[in-house]
Protein backbone atom coordinates (compact mmCIF):
# COMPACT_ATOMS: atom_id res chain seq x y z
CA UNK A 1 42.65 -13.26 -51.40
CA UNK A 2 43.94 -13.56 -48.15
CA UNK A 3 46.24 -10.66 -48.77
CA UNK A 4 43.05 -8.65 -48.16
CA UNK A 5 42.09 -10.64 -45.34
CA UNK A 6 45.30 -9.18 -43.51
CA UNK A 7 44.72 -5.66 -44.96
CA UNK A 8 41.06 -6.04 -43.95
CA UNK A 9 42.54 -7.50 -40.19
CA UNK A 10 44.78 -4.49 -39.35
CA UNK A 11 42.44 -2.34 -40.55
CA UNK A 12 39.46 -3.34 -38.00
CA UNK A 13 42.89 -3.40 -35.71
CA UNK A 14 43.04 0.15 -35.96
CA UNK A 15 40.10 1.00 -36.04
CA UNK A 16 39.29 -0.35 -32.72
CA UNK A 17 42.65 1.31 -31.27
CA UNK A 18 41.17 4.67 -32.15
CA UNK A 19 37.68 3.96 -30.88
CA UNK A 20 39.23 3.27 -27.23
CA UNK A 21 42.17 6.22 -27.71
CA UNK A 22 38.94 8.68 -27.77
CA UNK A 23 36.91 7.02 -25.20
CA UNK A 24 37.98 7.72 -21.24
CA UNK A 25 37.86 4.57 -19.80
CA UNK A 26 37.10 6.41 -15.92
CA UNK A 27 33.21 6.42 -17.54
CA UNK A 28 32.86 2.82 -17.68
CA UNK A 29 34.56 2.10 -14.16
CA UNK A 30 32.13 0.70 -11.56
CA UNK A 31 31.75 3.23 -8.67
CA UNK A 32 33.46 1.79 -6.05
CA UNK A 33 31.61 1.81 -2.81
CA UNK A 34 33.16 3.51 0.32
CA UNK A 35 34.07 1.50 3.10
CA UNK A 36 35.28 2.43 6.49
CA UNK A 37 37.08 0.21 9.06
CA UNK A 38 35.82 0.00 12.61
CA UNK A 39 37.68 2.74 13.53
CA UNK A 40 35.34 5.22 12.26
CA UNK A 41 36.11 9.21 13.86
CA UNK A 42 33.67 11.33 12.25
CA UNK A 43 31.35 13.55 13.68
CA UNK A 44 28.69 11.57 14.68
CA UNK A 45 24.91 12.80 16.04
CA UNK A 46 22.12 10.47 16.81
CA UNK A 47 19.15 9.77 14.73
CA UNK A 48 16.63 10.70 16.92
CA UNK A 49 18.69 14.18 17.37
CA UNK A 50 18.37 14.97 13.46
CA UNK A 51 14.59 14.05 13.76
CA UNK A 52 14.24 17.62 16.03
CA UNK A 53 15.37 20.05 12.77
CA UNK A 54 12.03 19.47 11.36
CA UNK A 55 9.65 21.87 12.18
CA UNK A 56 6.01 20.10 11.85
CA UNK A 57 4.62 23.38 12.17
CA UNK A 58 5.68 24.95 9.24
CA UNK A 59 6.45 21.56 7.72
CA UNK A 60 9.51 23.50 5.73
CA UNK A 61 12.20 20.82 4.39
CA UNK A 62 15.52 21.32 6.44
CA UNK A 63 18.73 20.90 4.34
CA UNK A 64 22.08 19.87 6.66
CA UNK A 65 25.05 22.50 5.81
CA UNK A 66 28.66 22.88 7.25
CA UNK A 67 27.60 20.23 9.83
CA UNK A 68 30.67 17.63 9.01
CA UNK A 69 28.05 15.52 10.99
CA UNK A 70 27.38 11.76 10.38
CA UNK A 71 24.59 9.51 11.24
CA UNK A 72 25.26 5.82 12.03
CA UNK A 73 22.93 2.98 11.60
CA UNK A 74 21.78 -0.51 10.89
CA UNK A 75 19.98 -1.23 7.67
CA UNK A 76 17.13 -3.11 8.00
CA UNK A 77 15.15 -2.99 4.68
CA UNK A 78 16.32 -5.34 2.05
CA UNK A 79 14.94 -4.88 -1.71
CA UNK A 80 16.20 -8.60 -3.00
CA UNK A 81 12.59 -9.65 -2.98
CA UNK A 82 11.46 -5.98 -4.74
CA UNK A 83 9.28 -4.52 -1.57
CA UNK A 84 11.23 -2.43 -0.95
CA UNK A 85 12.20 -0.19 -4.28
CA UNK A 86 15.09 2.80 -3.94
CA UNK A 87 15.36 2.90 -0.36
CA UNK A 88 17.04 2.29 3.01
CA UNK A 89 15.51 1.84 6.31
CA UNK A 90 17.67 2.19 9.01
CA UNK A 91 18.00 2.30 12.58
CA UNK A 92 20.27 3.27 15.31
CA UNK A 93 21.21 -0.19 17.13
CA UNK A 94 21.06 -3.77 16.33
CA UNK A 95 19.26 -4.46 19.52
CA UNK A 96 16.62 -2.27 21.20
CA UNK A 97 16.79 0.68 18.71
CA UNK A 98 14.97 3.98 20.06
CA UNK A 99 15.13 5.88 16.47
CA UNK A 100 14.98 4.92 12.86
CA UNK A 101 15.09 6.23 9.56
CA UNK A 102 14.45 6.13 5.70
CA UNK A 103 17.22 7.27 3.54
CA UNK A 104 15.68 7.69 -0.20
CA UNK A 105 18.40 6.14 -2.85
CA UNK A 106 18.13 5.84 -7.16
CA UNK A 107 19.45 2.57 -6.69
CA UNK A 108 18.35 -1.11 -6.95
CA UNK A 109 19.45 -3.92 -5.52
CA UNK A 110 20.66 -2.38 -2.73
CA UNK A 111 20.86 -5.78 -0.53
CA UNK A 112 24.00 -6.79 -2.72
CA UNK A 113 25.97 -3.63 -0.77
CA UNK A 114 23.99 -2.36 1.93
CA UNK A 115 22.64 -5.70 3.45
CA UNK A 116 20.35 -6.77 6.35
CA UNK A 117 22.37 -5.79 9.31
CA UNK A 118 25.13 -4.10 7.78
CA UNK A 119 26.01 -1.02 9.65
CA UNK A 120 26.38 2.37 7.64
CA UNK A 121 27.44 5.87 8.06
CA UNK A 122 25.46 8.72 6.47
CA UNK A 123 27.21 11.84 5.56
CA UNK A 124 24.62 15.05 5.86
CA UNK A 125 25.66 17.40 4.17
CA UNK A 126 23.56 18.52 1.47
CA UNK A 127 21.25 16.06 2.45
CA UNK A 128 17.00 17.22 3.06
CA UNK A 129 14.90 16.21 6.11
CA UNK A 130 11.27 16.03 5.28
CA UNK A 131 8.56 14.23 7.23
CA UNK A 132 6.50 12.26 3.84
CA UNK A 133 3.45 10.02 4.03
CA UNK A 134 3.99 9.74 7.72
CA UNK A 135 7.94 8.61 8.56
CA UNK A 136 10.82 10.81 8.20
CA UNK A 137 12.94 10.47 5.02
CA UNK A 138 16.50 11.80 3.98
CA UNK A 139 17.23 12.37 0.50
CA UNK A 140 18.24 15.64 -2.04
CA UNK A 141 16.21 18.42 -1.98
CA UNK A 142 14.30 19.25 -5.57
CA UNK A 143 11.87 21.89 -6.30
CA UNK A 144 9.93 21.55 -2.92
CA UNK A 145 10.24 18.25 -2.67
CA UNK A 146 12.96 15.56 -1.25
CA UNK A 147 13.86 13.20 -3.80
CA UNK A 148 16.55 10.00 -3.70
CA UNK A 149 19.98 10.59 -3.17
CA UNK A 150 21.44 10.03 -7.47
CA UNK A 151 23.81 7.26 -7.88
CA UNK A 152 26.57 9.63 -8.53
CA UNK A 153 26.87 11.06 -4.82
CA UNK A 154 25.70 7.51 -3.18
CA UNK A 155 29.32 6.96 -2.57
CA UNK A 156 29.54 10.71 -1.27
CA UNK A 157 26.76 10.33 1.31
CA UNK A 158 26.78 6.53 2.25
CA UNK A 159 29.83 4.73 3.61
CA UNK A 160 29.46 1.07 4.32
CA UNK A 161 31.17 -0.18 7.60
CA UNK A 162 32.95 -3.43 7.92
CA UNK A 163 30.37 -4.14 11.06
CA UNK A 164 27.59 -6.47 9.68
CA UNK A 165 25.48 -7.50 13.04
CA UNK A 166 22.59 -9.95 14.22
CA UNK A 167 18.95 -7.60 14.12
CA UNK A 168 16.94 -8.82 17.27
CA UNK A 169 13.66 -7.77 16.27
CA UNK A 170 12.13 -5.55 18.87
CA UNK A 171 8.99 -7.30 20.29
CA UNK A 172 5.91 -5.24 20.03
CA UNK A 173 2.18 -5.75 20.03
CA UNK A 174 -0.32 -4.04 17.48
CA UNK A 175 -2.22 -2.21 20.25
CA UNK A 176 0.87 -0.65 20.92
CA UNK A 177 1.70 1.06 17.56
CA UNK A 178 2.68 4.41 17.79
CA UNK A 179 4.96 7.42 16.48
CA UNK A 180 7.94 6.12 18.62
CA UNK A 181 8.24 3.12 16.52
CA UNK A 182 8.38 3.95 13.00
CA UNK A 183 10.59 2.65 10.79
CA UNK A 184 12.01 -0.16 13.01
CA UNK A 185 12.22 -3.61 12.63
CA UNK A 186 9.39 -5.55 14.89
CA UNK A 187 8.32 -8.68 15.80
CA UNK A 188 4.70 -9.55 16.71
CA UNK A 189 3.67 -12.47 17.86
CA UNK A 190 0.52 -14.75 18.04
CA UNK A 191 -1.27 -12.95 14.81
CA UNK A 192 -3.25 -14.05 12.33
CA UNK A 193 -4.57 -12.89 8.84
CA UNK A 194 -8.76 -12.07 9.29
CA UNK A 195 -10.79 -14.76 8.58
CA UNK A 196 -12.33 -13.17 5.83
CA UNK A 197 -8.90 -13.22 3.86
CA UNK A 198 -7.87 -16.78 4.08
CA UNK A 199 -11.44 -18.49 3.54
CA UNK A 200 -11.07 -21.25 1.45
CA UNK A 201 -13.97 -20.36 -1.65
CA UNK A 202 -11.51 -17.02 -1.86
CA UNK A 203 -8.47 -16.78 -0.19
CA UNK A 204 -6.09 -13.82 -1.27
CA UNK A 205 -2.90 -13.16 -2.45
CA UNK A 206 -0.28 -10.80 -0.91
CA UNK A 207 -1.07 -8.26 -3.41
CA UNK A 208 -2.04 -9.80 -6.62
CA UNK A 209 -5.67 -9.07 -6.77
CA UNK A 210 -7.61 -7.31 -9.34
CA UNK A 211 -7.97 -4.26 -7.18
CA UNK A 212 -4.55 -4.14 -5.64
CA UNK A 213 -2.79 -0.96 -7.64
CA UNK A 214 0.57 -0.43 -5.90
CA UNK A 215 0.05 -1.62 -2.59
CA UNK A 216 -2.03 -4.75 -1.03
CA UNK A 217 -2.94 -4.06 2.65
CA UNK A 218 -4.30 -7.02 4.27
CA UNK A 219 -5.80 -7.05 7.93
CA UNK A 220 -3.66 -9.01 10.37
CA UNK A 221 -4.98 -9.13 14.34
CA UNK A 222 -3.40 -9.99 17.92
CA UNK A 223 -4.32 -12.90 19.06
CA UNK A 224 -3.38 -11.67 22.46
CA UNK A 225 -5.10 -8.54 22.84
CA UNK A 226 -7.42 -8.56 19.58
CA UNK A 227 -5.92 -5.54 17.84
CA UNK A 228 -5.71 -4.99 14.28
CA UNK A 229 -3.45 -3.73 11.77
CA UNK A 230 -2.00 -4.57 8.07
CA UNK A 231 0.89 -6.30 6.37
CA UNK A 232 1.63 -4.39 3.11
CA UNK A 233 3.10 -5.44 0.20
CA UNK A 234 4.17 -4.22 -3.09
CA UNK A 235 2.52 -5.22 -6.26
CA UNK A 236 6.07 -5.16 -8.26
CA UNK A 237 7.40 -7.73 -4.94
CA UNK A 238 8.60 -11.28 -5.86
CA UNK A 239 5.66 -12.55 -3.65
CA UNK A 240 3.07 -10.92 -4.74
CA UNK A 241 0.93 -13.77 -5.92
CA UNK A 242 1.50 -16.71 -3.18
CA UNK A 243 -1.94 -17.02 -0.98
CA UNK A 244 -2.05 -15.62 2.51
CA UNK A 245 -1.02 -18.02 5.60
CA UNK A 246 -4.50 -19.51 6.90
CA UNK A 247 -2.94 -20.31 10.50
CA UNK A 248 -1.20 -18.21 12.92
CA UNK A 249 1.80 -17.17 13.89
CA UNK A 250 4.79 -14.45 14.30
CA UNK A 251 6.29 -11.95 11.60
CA UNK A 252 8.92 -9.58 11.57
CA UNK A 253 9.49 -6.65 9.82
CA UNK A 254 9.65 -2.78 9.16
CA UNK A 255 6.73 -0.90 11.10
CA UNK A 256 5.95 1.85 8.59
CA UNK A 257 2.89 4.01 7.65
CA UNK A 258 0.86 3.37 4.39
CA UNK A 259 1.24 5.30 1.61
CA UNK A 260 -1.87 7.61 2.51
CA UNK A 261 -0.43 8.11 6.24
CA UNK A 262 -3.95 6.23 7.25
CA UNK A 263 -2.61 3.70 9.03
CA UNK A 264 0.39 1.80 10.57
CA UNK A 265 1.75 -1.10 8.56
CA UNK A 266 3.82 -3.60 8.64
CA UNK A 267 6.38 -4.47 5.67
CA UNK A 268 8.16 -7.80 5.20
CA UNK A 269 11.67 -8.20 3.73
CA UNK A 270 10.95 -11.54 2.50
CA UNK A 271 8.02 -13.94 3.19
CA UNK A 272 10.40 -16.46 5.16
CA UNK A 273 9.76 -13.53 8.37
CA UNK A 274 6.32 -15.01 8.62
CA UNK A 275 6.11 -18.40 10.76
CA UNK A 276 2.78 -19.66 10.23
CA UNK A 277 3.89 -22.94 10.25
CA UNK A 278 2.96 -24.39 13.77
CA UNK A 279 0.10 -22.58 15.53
CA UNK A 280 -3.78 -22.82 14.82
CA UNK A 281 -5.95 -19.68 14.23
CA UNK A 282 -7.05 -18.20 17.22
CA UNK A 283 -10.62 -17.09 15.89
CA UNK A 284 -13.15 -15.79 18.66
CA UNK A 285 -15.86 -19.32 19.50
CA UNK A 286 -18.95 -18.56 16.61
CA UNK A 287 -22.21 -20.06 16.95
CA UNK A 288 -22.19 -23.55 15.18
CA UNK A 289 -25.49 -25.23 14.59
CA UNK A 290 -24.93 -26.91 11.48
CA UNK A 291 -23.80 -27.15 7.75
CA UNK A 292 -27.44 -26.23 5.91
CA UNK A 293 -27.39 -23.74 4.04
CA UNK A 294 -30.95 -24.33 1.87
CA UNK A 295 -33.68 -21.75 2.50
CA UNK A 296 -37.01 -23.01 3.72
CA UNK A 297 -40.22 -22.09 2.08
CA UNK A 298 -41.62 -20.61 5.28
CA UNK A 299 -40.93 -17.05 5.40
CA UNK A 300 -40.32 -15.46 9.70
CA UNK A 301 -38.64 -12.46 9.11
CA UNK A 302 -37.76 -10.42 5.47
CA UNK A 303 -36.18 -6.76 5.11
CA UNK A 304 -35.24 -5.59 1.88
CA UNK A 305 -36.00 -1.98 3.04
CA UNK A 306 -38.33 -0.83 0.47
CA UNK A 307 -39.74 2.49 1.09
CA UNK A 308 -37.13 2.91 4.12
CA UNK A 309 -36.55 6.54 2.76
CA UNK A 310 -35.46 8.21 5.96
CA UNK A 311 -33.73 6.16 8.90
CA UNK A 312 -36.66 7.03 11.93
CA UNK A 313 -39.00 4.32 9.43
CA UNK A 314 -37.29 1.58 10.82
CA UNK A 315 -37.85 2.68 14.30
CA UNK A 316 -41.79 2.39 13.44
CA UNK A 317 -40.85 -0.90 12.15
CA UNK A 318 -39.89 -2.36 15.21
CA UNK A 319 -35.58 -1.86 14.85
CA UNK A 320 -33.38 -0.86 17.30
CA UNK A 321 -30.87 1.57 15.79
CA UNK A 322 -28.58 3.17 18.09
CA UNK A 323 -25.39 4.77 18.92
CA UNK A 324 -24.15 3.21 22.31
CA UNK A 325 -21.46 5.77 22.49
CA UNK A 326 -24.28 8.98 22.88
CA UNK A 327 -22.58 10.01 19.25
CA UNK A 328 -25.15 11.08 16.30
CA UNK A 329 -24.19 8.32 13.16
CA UNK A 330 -26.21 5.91 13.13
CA UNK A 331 -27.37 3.04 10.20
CA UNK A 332 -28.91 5.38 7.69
CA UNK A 333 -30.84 4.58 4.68
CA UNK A 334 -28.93 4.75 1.31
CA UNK A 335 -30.01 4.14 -2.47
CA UNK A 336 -28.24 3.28 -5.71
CA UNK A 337 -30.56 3.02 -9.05
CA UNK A 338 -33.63 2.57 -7.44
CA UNK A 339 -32.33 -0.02 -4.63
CA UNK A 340 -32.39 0.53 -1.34
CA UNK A 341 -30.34 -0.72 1.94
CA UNK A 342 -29.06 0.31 4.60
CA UNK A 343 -25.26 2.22 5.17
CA UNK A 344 -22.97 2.81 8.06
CA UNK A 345 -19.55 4.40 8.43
CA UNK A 346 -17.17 6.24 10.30
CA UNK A 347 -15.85 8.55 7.22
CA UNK A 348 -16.52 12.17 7.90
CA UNK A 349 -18.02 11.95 11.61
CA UNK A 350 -15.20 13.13 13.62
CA UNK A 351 -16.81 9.86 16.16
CA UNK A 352 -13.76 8.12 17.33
CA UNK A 353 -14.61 5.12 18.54
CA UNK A 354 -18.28 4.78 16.69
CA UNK A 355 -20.16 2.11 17.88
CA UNK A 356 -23.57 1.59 16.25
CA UNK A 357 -25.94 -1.19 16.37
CA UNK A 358 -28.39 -2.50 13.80
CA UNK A 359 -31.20 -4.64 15.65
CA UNK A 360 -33.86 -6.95 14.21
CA UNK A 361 -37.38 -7.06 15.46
CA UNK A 362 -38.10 -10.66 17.25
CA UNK A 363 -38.27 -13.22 14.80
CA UNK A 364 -40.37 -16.11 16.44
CA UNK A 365 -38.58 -19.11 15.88
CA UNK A 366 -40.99 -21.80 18.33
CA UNK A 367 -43.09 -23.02 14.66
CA UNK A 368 -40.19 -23.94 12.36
CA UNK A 369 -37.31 -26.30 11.87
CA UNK A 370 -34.18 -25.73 9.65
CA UNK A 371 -34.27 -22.21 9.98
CA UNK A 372 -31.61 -20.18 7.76
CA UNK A 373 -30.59 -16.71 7.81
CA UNK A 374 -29.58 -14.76 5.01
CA UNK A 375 -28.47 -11.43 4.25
CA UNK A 376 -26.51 -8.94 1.45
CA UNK A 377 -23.51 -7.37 2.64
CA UNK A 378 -21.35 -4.70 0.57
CA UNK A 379 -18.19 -2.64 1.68
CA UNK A 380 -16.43 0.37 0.17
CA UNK A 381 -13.20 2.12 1.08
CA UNK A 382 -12.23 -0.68 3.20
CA UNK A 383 -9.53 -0.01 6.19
CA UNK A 384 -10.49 -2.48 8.00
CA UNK A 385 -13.19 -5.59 8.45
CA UNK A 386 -14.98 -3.57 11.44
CA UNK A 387 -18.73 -4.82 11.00
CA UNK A 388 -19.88 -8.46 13.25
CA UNK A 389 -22.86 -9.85 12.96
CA UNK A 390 -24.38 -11.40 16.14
CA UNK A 391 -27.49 -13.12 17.12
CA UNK A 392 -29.42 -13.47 20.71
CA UNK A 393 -32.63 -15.29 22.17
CA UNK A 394 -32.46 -12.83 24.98
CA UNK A 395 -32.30 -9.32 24.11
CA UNK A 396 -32.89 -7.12 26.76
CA UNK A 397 -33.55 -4.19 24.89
CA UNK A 398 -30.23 -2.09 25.46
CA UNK A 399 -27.13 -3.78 23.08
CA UNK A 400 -24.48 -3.74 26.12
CA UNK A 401 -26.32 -5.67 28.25
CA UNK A 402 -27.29 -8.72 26.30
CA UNK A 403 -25.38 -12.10 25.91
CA UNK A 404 -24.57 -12.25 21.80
CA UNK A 405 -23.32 -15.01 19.78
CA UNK A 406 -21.31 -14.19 17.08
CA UNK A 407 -22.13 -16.07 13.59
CA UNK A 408 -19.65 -16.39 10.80
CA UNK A 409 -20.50 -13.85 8.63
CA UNK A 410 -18.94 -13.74 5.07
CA UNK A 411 -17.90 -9.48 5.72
CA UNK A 412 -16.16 -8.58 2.16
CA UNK A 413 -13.04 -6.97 1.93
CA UNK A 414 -10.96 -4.88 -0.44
CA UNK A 415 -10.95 -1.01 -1.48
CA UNK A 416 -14.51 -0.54 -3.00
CA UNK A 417 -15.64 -4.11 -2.13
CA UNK A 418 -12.64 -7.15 -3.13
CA UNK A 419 -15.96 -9.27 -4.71
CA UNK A 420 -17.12 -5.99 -7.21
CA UNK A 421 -19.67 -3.80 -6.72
CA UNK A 422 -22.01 -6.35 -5.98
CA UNK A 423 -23.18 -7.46 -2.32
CA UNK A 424 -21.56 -10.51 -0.71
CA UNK A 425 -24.22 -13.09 0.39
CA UNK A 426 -24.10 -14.78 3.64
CA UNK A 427 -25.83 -18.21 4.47
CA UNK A 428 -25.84 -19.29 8.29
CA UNK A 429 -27.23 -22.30 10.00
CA UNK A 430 -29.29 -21.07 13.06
CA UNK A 431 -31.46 -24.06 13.53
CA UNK A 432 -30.28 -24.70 16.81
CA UNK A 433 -31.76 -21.62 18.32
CA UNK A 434 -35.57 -21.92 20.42
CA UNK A 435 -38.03 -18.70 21.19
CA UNK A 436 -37.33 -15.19 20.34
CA UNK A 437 -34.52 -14.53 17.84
CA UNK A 438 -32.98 -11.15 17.40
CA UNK A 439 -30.35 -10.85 14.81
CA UNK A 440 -27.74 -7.43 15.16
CA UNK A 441 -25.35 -5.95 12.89
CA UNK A 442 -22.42 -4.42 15.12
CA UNK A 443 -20.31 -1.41 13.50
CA UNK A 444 -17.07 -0.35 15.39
CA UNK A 445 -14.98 2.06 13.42
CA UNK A 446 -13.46 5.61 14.80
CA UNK A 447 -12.73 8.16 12.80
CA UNK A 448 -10.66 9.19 10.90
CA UNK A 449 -8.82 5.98 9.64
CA UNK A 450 -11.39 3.05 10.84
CA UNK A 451 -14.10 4.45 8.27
CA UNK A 452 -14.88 0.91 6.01
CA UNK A 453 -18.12 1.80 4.55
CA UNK A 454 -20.72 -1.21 5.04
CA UNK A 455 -24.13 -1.35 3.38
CA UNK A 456 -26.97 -3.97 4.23
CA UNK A 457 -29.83 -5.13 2.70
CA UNK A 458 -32.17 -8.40 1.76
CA UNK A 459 -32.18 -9.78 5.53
CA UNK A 460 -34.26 -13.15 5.38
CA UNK A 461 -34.61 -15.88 8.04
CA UNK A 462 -36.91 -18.63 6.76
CA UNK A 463 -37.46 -22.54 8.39
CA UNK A 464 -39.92 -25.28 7.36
């Protein structure tokens, strides 16, 4: 018995001998990644130099051959928290960069080699230039297309320098988004998610909601200067599901386009780059009478816009409807299984901005107490919350020259509406108000990527 214990013994001895004696043990080493000292002598061009072989006329992918040119660069994407998936942003200094780029790489966790702030060389040759979904990327040219860099000539193309340096974020405001910034690392200050995203009966996640696919975009603002923009983040990122910051604050991160090229976005490594901690919001002063929200029985003013079949009816009706930038969109009627309402939007106009105003008749207000407004609003292929809804007791007839208050308005958000395909109902409290009340819906969008889509109906004041 255990004389075929030993016989069994050497023999699994063997056999294991022979499985390693035909097995080359190079295909199981761990690539090892190039470094270079400090000392670095290679060719070296500039980012923003590489940027002028692309031809955005012809839009032809330009492959780098018998250059011996390198590219150096500070990384400034990290994937650790997954949003950022097989690629490298990088940029030219550690402190007021002119020029950055993304370098397309079939590798994860990238941040374990190529960290924040580590500076890199990138060898060209038989690397692609393209200009993709609005930045410029490197990668390996494939059928028409440039694709990431394969793991097997990473180490070929990508040599990690012993430099690892401090990234001073480069101070920008949203108003001042442009081409020359793209793909470097930012920092804006005194901004805020919209209102509309961090209300407290629905306040979203970073991109965890039912209609976020790949991306959520969600609407940050200045609270300097009043521009907007968006903070994306990726569906597959570690974050994904923690609710939005209700305060202000600063964040810092890769300015980017979306996937779309609609817009400029903003992309964090990690959701420590927001500080939200400290500052309140810096919402714009709305008109505050009261908390009641419980319609009265008497009836002023109701618009559900039966029989509104062509736009010039609510003119007879007593509406003011108009462009105030001399463009031709206006609020137009719209229909959907036998309902009707009222749509605006920028899509397809060519009207950049578009400014259009919806206008109530006057709603006499002197016989009632504990008057309530109400109203159904909808939105579709949101970019944007870019619909306000103000109230007056002195319009003047012309939009621009009358003083407005602006009332909190629930304005949905999300792709094709973030509540469904239903309308969004709105409440307000506008007892406080004396005379002649007219109530306006305010549209500024500009073609062609502030184009939400906003549709109206069921406006109802009613008092006691």
């Amino acid at each position: 018995m255990k004389r075929f214990k030993i016989i069994e013994l050497v023999g699994l001895l063997f056999l294991v001998f022979l499985m390693n004696a035909c097995v080359k043990t190079d295909d199981f080493e761990v690539p090892k990644t190039t470094e270079v000292d400090d000392g670095f002598d290679g060719n070296l061009t500039s980012i923003s130099g590489i940027k002028g072989n692309y031809n955005p006329t012809t839009g032809e992918i330009y492959t780098f051959q018998n250059t011996e040119d390198f590219i150096e660069g500070y990384v400034i994407s990290s994937d650790e928290a997954g949003n950022f998936y097989k690629k490298l942003i990088i940029q030219d200094r550690a402190a007021n960069p002119s020029s950055g780029i993304q370098i397309l790489v079939d590798n994860t966790s990238l941040f374990s080699t190529y960290e924040f702030g580590r500076k890199i060389y990138i060898k060209l040759d038989g690397l692609s230039l393209w200009f993709n979904n609005g930045v410029f990327q490197l990668g390996i040219q494939n059928r028409g297309d440039v694709v990431a860099i394969p793991a097997s000539l990473i180490d070929e193309h990508i040599m990690r320098s012993g430099i690892s340096s401090e990234i001073e974020p480069l101070p920008l405001d949203i108003k001042d988004f442009s081409e020359a910034y793209r793909n470097l690392y930012v920092r804006l200050e005194r901004v805020q998610f919209n209102r509309n995203l961090v209300r407290e009966e629905k306040r979203f996640t970073f991109a965890a909601e039912v209609t976020d696919r790949f991306d959520g975009e969600r609407q940050i603002e200045s609270c300097t200067t009043g521009s907007t923009s968006f903070l994306s983040t990726s569906t597959f990122s570690d974050f994904k599901s923690l609710l939005l910051p209700q305060l202000s604050g600063n964040i810092e991160g890769v300015l980017t386009r979306n996937f779309y090229d609609d817009q400029f976005v903003v992309i964090l490594n990690s959701p420590e780059d927001l500080q939200f901690e400290a500052d309140a919001r810096c919402d714009p002063a709305f008109l505050k009478c009261g908390e009641n929200e419980t319609e009265g029985s008497k009836v002023l003013f109701q618009e559900n816009f039966v029989g509104v079949s062509n736009e010039n009816i609510l003119d007879g009706r007593g509406w003011t409807n108009v462009n105030v930038n001399g463009g031709n969109e206006r609020f137009e009627d719209g229909i959907l299984n036998s309902d009707r309402y009222i749509r605006i939007s920028a899509y397809e106009t060519s009207e950049n901005p578009l400014e259009a105003w919806l206008i109530t008749p006057g709603i006499n207000f002197n016989n009632s107490i504990n008057e309530v407004l109400s109203f159904d609003l909808k939105s579709s292929y949101d970019n944007g919350v870019l619909l306000s809804v103000l109230i007056t007791t002195g319009f003047t007839g012309n939009p621009l020259t009358t003083e407005w208050q602006l009332l909190d308005a629930k304005i949905p958000v999300g792709p094709t509406s973030q509540f469904g395909k239903n309308f969004k109902n709105s409440k307000i409290d506008v007892s406080c108000l004396e005379g002649t009340v007219h109530v306006a819906f305010k549209y500024l969008g500009a073609a062609p990527d502030k184009t939400t889509t906003y549709d109206i109906d069921n406006i109802r004041v009613t008092g006691k």
